[in-house]
Protein backbone atom coordinates (compact mmCIF):
# COMPACT_ATOMS: atom_id res chain seq x y z
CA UNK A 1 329.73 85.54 167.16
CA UNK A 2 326.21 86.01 168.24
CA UNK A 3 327.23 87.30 171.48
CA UNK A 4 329.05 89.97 170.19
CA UNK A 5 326.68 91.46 168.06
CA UNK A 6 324.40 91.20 170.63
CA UNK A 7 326.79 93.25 172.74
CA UNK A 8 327.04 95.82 170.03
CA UNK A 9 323.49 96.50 169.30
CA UNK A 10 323.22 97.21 172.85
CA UNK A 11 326.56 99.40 172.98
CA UNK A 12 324.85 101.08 169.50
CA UNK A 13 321.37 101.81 171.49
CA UNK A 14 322.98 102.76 174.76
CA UNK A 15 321.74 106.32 174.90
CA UNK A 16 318.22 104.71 174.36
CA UNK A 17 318.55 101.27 176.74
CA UNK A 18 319.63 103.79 179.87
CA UNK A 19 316.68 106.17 179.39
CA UNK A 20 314.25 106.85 181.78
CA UNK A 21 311.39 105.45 179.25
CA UNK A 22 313.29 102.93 178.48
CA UNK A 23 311.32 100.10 180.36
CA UNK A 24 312.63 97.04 181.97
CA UNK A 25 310.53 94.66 179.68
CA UNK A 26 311.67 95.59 176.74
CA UNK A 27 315.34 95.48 178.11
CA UNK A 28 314.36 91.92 178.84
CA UNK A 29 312.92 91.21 175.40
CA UNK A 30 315.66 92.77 173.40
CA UNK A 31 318.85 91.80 175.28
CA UNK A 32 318.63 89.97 178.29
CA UNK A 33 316.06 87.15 176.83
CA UNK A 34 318.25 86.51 173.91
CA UNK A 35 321.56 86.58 175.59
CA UNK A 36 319.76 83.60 177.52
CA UNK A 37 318.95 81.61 174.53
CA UNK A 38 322.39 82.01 172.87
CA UNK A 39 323.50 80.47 176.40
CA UNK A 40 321.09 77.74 176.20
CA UNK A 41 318.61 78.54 178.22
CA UNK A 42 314.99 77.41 177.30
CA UNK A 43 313.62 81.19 178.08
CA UNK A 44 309.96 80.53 176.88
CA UNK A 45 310.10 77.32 178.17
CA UNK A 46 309.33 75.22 174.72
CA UNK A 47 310.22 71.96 176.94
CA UNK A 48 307.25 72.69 178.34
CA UNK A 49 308.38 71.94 181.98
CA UNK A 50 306.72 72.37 184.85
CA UNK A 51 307.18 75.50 186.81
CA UNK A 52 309.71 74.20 189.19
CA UNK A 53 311.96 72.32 186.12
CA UNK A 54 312.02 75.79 184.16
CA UNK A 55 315.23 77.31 183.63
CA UNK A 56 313.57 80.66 183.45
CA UNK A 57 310.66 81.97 185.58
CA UNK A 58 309.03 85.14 184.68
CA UNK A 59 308.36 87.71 187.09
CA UNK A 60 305.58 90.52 187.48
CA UNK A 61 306.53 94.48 187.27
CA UNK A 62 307.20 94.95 191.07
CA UNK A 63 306.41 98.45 192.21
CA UNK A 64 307.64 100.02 195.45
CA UNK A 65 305.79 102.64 196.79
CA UNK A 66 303.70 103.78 193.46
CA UNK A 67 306.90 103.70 191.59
């Protein structure tokens, strides 16, 4: 199952995923993003839908206070 394997990569990289460095992006791009598509979600919106019809939105960085 996709799913799984998906689950394992992450349990494999786990030291790396919870570092400090580790940035929320990539998170995003390696893990969350695909655990959306193998759920059916149209992440990159290839529908081409307008914004309030897309099943994902994508969001700036948001900082609080400098950090």
């Amino acid at each position: 199952m996709a799913i799984g394997r998906l689950v394992q990569r992450f349990r494999e990289n786990a030291q790396d995923v919870t570092a400090l460095s580790y940035r929320e992006h990539q998170l995003r791009i390696e893990y969350i993003n695909p655990l959306f598509e193998l759920m059916g979600w149209d992440v990159i919106n290839r529908a081409g839908r307008p914004i309030a019809l897309k099943d994902v939105v994508h969001e700036d960085t948001v900082r609080v206070e400098g950090q």
